[in-house]
N, C-alpha and C. Protein backbone atom coordinates (compact mmCIF):
# COMPACT_ATOMS: atom_id res chain seq x y z
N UNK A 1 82.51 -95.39 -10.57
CA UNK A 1 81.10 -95.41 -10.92
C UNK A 1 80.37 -96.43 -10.05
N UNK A 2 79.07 -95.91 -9.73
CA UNK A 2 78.09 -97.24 -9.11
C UNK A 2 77.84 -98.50 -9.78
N UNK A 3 77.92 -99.44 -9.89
CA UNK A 3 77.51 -99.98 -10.60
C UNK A 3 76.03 -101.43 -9.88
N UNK A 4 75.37 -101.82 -10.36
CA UNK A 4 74.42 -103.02 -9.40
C UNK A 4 74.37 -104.19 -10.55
N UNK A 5 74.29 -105.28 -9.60
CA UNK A 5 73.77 -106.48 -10.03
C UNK A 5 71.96 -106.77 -9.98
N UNK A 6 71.85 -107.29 -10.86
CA UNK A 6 70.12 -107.25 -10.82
C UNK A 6 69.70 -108.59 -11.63
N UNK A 7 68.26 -109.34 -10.88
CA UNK A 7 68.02 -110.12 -11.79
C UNK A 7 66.54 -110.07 -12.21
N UNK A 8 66.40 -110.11 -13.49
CA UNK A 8 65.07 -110.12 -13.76
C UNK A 8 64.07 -111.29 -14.45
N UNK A 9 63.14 -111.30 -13.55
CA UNK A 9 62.39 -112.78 -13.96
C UNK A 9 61.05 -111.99 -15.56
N UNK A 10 61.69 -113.29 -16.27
CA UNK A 10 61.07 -113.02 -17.35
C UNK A 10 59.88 -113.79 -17.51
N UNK A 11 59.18 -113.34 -18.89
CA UNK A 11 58.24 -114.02 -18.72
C UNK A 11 57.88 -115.54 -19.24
N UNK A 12 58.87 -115.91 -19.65
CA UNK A 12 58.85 -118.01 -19.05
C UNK A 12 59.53 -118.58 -18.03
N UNK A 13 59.28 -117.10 -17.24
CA UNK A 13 60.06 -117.70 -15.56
C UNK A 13 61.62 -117.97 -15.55
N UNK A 14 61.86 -118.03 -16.44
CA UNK A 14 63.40 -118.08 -16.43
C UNK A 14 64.08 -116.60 -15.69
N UNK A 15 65.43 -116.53 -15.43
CA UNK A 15 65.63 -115.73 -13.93
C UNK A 15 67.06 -115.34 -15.08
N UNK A 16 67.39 -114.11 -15.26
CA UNK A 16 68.62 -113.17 -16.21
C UNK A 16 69.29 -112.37 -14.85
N UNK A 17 70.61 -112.66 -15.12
CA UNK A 17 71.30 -111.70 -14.10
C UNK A 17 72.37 -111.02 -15.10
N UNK A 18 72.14 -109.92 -14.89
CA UNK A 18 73.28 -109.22 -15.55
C UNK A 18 73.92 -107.79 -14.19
N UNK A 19 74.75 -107.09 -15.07
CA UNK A 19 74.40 -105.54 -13.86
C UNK A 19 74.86 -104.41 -15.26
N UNK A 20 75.06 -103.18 -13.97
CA UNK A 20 74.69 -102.34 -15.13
C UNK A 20 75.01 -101.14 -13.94
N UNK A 21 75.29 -100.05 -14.94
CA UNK A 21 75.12 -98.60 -14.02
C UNK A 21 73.67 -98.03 -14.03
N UNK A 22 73.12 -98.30 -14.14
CA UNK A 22 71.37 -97.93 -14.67
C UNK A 22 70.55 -98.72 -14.63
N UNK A 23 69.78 -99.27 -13.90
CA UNK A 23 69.31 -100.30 -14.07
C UNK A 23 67.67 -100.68 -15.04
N UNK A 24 67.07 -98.86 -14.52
CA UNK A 24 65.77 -98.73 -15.20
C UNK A 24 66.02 -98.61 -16.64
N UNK A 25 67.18 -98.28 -17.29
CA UNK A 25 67.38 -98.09 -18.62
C UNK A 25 67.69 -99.50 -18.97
N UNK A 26 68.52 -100.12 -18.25
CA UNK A 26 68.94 -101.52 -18.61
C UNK A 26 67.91 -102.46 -18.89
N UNK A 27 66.92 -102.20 -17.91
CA UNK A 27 65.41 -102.75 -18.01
C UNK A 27 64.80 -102.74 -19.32
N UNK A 28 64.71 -101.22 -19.36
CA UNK A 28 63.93 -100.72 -20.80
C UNK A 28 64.56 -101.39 -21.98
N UNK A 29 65.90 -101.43 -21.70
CA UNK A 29 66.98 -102.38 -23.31
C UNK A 29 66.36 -103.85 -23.23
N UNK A 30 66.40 -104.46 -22.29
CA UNK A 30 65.66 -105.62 -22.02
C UNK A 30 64.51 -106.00 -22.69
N UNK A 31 63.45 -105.15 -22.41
CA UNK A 31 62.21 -104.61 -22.79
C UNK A 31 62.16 -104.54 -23.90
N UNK A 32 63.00 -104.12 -24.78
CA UNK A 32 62.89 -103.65 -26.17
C UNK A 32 63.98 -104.94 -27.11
N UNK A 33 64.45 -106.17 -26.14
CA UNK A 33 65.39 -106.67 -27.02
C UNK A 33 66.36 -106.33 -27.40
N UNK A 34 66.91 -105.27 -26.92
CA UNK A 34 68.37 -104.87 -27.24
C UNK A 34 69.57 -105.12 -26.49
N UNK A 35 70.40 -105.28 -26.31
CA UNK A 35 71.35 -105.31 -25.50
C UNK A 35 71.67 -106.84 -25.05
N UNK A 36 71.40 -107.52 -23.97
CA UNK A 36 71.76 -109.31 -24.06
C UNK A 36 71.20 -110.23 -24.71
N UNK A 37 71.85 -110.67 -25.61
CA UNK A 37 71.26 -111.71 -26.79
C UNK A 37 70.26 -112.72 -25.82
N UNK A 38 70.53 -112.43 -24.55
CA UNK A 38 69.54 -113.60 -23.94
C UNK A 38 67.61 -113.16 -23.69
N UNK A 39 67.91 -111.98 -23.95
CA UNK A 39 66.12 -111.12 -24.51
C UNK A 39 65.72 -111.18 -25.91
N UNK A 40 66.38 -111.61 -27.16
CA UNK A 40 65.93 -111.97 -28.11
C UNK A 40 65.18 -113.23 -27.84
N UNK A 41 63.66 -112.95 -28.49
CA UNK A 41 63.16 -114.58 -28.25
C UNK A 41 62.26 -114.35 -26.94
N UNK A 42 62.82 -113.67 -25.88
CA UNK A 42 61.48 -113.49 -24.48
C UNK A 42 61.87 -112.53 -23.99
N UNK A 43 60.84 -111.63 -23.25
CA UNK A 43 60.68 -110.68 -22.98
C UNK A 43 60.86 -110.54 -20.87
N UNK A 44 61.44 -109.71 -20.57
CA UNK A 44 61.16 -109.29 -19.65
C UNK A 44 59.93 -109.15 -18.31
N UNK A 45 59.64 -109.66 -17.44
CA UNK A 45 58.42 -109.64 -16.80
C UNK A 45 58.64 -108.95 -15.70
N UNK A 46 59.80 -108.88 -14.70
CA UNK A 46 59.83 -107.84 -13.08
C UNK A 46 61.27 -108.38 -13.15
N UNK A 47 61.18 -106.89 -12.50
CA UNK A 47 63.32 -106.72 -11.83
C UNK A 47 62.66 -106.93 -10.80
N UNK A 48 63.26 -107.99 -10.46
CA UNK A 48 62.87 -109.03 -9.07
C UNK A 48 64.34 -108.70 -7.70
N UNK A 49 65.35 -108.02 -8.57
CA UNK A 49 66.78 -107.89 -7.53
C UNK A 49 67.61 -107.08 -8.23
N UNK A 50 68.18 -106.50 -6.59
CA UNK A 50 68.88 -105.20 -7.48
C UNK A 50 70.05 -105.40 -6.22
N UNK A 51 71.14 -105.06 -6.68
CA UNK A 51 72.58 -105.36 -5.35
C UNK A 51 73.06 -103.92 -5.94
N UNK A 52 73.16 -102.60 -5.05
CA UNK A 52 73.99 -101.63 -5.60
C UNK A 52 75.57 -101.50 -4.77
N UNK A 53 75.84 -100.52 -4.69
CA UNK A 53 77.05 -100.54 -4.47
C UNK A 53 78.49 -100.85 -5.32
N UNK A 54 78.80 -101.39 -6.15
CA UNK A 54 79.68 -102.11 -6.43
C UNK A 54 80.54 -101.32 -7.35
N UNK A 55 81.76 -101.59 -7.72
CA UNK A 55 82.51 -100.77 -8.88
C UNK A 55 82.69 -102.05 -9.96
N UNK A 56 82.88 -101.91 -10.93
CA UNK A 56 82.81 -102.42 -12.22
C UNK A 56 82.92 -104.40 -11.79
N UNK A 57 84.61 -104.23 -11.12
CA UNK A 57 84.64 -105.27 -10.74
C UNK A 57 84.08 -106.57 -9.56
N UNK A 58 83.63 -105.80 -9.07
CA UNK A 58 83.13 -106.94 -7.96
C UNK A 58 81.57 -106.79 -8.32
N UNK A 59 81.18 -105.74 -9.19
CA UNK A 59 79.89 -106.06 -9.82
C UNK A 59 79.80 -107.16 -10.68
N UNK A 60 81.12 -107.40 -11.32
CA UNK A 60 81.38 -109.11 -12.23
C UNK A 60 81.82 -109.96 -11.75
N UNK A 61 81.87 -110.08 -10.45
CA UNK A 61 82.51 -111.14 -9.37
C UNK A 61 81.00 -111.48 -8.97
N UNK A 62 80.13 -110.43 -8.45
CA UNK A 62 79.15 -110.33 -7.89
C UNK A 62 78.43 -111.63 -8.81
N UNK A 63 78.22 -111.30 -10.22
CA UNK A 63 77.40 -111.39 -10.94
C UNK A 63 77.36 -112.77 -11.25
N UNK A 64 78.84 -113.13 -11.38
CA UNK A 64 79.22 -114.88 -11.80
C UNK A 64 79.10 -115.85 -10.69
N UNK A 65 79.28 -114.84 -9.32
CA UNK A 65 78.87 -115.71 -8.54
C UNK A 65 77.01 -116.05 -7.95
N UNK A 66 76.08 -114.93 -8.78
CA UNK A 66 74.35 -115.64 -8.80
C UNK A 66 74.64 -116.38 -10.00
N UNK A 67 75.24 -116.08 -11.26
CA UNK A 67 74.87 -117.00 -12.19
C UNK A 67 75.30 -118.97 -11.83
N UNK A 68 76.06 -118.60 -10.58
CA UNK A 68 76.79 -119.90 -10.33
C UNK A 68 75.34 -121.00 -9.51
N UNK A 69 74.67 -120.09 -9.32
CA UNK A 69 73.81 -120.42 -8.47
C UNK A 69 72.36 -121.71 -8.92
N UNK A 70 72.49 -122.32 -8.33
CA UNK A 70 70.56 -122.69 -8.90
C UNK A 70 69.37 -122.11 -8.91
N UNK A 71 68.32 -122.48 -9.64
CA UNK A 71 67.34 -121.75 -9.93
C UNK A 71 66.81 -121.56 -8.24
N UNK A 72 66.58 -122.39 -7.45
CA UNK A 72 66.24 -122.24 -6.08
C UNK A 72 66.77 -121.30 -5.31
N UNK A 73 68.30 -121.42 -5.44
CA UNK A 73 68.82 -120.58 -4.99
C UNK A 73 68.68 -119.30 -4.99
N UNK A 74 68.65 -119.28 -6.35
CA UNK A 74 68.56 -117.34 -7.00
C UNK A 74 67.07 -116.86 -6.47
N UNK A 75 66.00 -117.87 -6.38
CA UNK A 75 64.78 -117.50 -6.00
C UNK A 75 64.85 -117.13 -4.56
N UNK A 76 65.36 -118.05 -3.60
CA UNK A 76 65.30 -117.61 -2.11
C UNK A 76 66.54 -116.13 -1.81
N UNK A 77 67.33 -115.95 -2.64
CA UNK A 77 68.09 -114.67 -2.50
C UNK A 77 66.92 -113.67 -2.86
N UNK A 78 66.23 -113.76 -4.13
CA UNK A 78 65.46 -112.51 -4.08
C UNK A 78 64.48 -112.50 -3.37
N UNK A 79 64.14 -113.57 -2.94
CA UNK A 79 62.50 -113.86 -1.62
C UNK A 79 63.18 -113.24 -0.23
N UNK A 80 64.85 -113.32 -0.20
CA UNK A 80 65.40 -112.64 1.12
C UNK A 80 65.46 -110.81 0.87
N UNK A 81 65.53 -110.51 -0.19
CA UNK A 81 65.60 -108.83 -0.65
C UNK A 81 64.66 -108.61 -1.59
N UNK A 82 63.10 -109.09 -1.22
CA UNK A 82 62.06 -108.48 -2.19
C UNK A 82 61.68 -107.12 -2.25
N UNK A 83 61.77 -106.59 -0.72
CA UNK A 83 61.61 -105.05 -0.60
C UNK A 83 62.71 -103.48 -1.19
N UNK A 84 63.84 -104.79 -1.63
CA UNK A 84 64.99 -103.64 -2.89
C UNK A 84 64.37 -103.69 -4.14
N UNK A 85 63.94 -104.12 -4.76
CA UNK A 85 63.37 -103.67 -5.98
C UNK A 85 62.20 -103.05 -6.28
N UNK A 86 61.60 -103.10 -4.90
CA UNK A 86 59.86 -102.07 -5.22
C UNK A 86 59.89 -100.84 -5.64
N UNK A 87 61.19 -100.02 -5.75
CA UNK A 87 61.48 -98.63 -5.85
C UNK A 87 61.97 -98.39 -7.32
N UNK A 88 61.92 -99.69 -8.13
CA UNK A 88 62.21 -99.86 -9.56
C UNK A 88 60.78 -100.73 -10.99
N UNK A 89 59.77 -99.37 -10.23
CA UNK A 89 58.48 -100.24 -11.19
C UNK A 89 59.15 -100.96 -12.50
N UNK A 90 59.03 -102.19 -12.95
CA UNK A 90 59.20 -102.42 -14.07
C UNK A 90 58.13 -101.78 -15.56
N UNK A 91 58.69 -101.31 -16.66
CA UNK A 91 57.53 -101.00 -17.87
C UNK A 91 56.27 -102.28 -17.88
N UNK A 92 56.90 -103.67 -17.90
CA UNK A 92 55.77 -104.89 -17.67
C UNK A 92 55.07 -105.03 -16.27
N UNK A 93 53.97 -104.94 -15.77
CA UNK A 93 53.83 -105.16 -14.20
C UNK A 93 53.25 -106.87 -14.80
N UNK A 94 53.43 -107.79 -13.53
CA UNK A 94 52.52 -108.79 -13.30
C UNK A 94 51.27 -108.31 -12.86
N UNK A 95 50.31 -108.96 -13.39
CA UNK A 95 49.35 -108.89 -12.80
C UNK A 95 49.03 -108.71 -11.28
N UNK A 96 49.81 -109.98 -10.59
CA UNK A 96 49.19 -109.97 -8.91
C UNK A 96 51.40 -109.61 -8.67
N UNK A 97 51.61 -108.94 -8.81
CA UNK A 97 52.94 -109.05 -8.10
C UNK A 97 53.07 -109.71 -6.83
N UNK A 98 52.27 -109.05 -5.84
CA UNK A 98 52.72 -109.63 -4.45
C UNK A 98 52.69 -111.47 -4.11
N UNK A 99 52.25 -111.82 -5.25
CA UNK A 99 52.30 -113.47 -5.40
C UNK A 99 53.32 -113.99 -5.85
N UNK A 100 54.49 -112.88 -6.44
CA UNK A 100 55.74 -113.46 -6.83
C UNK A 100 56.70 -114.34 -6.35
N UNK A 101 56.90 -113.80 -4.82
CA UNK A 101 57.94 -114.18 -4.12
C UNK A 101 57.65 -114.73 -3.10
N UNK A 102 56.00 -115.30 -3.15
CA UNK A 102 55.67 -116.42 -2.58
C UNK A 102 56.24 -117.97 -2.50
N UNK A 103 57.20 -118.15 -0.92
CA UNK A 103 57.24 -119.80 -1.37
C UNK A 103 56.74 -120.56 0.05
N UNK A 104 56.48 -121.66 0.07
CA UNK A 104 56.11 -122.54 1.61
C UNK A 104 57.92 -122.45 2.03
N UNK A 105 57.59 -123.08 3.22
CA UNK A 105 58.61 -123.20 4.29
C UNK A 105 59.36 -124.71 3.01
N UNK A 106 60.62 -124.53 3.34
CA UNK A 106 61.36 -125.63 2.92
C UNK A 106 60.93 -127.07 3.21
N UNK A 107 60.08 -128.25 1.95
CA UNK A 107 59.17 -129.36 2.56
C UNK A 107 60.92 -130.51 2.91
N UNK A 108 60.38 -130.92 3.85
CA UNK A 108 61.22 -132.09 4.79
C UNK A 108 61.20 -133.21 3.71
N UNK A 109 62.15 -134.22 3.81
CA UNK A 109 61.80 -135.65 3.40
C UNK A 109 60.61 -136.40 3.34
N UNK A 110 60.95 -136.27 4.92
CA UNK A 110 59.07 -136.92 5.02
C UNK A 110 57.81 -136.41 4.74
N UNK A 111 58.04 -134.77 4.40
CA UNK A 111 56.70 -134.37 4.03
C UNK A 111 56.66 -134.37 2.09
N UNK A 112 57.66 -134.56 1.37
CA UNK A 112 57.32 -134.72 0.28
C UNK A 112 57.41 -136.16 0.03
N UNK A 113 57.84 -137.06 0.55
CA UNK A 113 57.31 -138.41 0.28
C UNK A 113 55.63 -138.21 0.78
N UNK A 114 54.99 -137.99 2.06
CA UNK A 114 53.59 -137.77 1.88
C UNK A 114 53.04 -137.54 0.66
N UNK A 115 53.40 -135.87 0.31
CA UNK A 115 52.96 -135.33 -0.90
C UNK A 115 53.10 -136.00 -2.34
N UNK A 116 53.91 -136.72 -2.38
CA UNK A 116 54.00 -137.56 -3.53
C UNK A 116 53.30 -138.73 -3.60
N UNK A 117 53.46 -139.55 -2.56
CA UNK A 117 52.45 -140.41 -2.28
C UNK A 117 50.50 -139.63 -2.68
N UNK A 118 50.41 -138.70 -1.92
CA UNK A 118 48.88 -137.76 -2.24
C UNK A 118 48.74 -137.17 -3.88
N UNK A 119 49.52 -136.84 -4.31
CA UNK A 119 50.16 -136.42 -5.45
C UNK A 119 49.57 -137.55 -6.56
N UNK A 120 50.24 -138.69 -6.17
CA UNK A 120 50.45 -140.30 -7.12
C UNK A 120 49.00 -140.83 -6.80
N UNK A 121 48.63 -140.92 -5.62
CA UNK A 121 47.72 -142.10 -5.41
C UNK A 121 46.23 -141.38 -4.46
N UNK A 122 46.03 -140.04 -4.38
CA UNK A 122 45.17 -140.11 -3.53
C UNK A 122 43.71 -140.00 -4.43
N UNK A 123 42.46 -140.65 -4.03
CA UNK A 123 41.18 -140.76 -4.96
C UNK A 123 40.72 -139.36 -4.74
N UNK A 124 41.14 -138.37 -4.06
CA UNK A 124 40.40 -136.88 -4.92
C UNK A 124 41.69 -136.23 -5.65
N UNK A 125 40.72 -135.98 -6.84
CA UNK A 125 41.30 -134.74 -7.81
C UNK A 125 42.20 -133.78 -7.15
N UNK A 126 41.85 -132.73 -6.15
CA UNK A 126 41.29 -131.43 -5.53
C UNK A 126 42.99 -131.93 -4.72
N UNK A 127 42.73 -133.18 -4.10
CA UNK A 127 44.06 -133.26 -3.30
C UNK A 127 44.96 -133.64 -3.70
N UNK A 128 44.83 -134.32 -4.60
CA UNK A 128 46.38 -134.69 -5.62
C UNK A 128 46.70 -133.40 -6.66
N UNK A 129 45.70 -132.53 -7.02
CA UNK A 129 46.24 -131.30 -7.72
C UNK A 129 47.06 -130.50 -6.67
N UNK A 130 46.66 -129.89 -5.10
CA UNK A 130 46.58 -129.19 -4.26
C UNK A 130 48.33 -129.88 -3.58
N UNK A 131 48.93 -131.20 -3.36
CA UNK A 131 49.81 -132.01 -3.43
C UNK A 131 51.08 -131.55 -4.25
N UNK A 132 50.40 -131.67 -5.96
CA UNK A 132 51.46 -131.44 -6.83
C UNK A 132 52.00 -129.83 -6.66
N UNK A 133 50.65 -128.84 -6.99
CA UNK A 133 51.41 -127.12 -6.63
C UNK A 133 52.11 -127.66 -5.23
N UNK A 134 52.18 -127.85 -4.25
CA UNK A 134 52.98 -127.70 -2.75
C UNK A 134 54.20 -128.11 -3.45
N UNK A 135 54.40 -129.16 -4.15
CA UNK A 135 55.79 -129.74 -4.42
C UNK A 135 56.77 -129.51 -5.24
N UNK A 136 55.75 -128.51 -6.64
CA UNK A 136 56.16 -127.82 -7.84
C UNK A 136 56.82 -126.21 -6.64
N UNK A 137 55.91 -126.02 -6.23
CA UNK A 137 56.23 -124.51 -5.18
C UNK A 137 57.36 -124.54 -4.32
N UNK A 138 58.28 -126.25 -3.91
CA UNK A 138 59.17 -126.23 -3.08
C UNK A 138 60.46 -126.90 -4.10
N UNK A 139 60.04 -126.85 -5.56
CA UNK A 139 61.04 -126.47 -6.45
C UNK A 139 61.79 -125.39 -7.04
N UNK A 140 61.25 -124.28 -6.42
CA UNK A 140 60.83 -122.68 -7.05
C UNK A 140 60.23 -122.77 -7.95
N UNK A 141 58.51 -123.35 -8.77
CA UNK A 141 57.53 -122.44 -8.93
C UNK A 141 57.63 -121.86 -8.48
N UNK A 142 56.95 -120.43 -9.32
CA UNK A 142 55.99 -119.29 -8.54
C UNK A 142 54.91 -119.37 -8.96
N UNK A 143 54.07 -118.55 -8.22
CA UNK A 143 52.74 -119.32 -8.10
C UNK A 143 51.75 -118.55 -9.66
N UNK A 144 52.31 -117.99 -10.32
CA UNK A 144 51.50 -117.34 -11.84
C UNK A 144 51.61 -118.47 -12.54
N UNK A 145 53.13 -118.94 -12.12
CA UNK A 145 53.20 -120.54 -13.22
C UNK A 145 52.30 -121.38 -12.59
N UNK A 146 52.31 -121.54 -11.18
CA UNK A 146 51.49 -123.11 -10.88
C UNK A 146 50.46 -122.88 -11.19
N UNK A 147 49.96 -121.34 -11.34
CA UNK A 147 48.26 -121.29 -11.90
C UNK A 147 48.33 -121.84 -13.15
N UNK A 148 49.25 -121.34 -13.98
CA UNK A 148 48.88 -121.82 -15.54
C UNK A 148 49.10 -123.36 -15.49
N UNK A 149 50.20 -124.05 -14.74
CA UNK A 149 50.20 -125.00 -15.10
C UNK A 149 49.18 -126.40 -14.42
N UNK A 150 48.16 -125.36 -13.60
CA UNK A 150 47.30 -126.47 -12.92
C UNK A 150 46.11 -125.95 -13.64
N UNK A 151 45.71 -124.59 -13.90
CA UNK A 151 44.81 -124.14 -14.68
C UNK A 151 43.75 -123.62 -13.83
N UNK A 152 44.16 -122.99 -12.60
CA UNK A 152 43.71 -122.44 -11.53
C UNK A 152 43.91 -121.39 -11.18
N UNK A 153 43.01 -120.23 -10.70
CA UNK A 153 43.59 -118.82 -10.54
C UNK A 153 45.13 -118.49 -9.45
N UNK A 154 44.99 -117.71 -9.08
CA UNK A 154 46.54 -117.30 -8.76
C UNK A 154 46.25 -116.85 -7.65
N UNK A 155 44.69 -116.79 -7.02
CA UNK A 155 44.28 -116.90 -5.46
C UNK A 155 43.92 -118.13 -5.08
N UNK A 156 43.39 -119.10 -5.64
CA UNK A 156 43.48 -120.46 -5.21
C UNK A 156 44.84 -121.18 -5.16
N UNK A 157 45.87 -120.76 -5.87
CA UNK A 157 47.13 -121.42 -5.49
C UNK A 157 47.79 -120.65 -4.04
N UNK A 158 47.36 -119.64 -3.98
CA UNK A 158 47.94 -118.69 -3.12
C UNK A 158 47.30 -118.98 -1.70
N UNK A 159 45.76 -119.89 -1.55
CA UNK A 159 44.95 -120.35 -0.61
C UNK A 159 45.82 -121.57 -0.35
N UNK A 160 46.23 -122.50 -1.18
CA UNK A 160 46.98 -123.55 -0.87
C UNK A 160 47.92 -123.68 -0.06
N UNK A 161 48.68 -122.57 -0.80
CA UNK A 161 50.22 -122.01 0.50
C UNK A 161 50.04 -121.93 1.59
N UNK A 162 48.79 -121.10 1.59
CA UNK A 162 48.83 -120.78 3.15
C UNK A 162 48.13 -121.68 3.69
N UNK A 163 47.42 -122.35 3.49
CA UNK A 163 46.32 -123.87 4.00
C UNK A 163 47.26 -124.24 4.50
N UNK A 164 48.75 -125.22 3.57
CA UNK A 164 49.77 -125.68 3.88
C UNK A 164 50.55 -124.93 5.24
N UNK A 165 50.87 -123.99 4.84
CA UNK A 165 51.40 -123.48 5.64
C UNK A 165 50.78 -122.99 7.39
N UNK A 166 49.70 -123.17 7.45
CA UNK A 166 49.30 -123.04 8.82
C UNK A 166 48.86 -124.23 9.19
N UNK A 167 48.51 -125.70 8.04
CA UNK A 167 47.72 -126.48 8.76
C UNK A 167 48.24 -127.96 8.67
N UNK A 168 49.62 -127.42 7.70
CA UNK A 168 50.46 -129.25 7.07
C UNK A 168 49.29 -129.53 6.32
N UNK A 169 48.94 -131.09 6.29
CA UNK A 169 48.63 -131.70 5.33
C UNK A 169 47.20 -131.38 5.79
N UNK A 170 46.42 -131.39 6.99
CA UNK A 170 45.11 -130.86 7.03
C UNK A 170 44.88 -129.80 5.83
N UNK A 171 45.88 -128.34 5.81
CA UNK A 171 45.41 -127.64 4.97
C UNK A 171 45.40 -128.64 3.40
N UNK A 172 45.60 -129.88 2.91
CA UNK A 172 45.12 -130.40 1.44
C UNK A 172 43.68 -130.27 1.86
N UNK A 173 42.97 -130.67 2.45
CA UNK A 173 41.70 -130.86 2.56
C UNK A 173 40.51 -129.36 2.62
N UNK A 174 39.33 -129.73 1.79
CA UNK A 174 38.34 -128.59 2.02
C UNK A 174 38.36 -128.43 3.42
N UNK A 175 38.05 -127.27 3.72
CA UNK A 175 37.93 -126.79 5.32
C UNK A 175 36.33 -126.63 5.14
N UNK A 176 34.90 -127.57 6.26
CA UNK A 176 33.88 -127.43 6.11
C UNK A 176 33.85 -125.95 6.37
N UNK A 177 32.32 -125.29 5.76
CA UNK A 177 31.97 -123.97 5.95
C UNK A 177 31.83 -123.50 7.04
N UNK A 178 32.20 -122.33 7.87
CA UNK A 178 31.89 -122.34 9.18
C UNK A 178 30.49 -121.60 9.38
C-alpha cells in the first residue's frame, strides 16, 4: 500500500505529523476530532506537507524521524516542499495562505544582537515593533501569528520581511514617499 507522511499546522501554530494512506480523509478525521487524541482540544488549520511514497514501515521511520525534529526545523522542511501540498485544499483555508511559508534569510549573530539591541532600546515604537517580528520570524513565527501577536495586519508584517530582506536594517525604517 502507499502510504505518506504529512504535517499539518494547526490552528495555535503548533505543527502534527502523523501519515496515513489517505491523506484528505485523514485531514477531514482531524477536522472533525477524531482519530489522534492530539486534535481533541484544537483544530486543524493547512496540510502544510505531504511525503508519498512509502510502505507502512519507513512511513514510521519517516515519521519519528520529523517528530525528532524542532519546531524550526519542521518549518524550513515544509518552506523546502511548499508546492507538494497545494494539490490537497484543506476543508479550513487560511485566510492569506501564501503568507504561510514565509521566512527571512537565516539572521547572523551579529544581526540579531542589532535587532535586539533595536528591539530593547530603540526610541521609535514602529522600529522596535518592526525588530521584534524580524526576530520572532527567525524563530519560526509565521507571519498570521506575528500579526496577532503585534496586532498588525498580515500585509504589514509581510512588508517587513521583505523591507528586511532587500534592505537589512535600512528596511526597519519608513522609506520617505517617493
Amino acid at each position: 500500500m502507499n502510504w505518506s507522511v504529512y504535517i499539518i499546522l494547526c490552528m495555535d501554530d503548533s505543527l502534527y505529523t502523523g501519515i496515513t494512506t489517505n491523506v484528505s480523509r485523514r485531514f477531514a478525521q482531524h477536522a472533525s476530532q477524531k482519530g489522534a487524541k492530539y486534535f481533541r482540544g484544537r483544530q486543524p488549520k493547512q496540510l502544510v506537507y505531504v511525503e508519498t511514497g512509502h510502505d507502512r514501515s519507513s512511513a514510521s521511520k519517516r515519521e519519528m524521524a520529523i517528530k525528532k525534529l524542532n519546531r524550526l526545523e519542521k518549518l524550513q522542511l515544509v518552506s523546502a516542499h511548499a508546492k507538494v501540498f497545494q494539490k490537497f485544499p484543506p476543508p479550513i483555508q487560511s485566510p492569506h495562505p501564501e503568507y504561510l511559508m514565509k521566512f527571512i534569510t537565516k539572521l547572523t549573530l551579529e544581526e540579531k544582537l542589532t535587532l535586539t539591541e533595536a528591539h530593547r532600546n530603540h526610541p521609535s515604537f514602529c522600529i522596535r515593533q518592526r525588530a521584534h517580528a524580524l526576530l520572532l520570524n527567525d524563530r519560526g513565527y509565521l507571519i498570521p501569528r506575528l500579526g496577532e501577536l503585534l496586532e498588525v495586519q498580515h500585509e504589514t508584517v509581510n512588508g517587513w520581511l521583505k523591507a528586511w530582506e532587500t534592505d537589512g536594517l535600512l528596511g526597519l525604517y519608513d522609506r520617505p514617499p517617493e
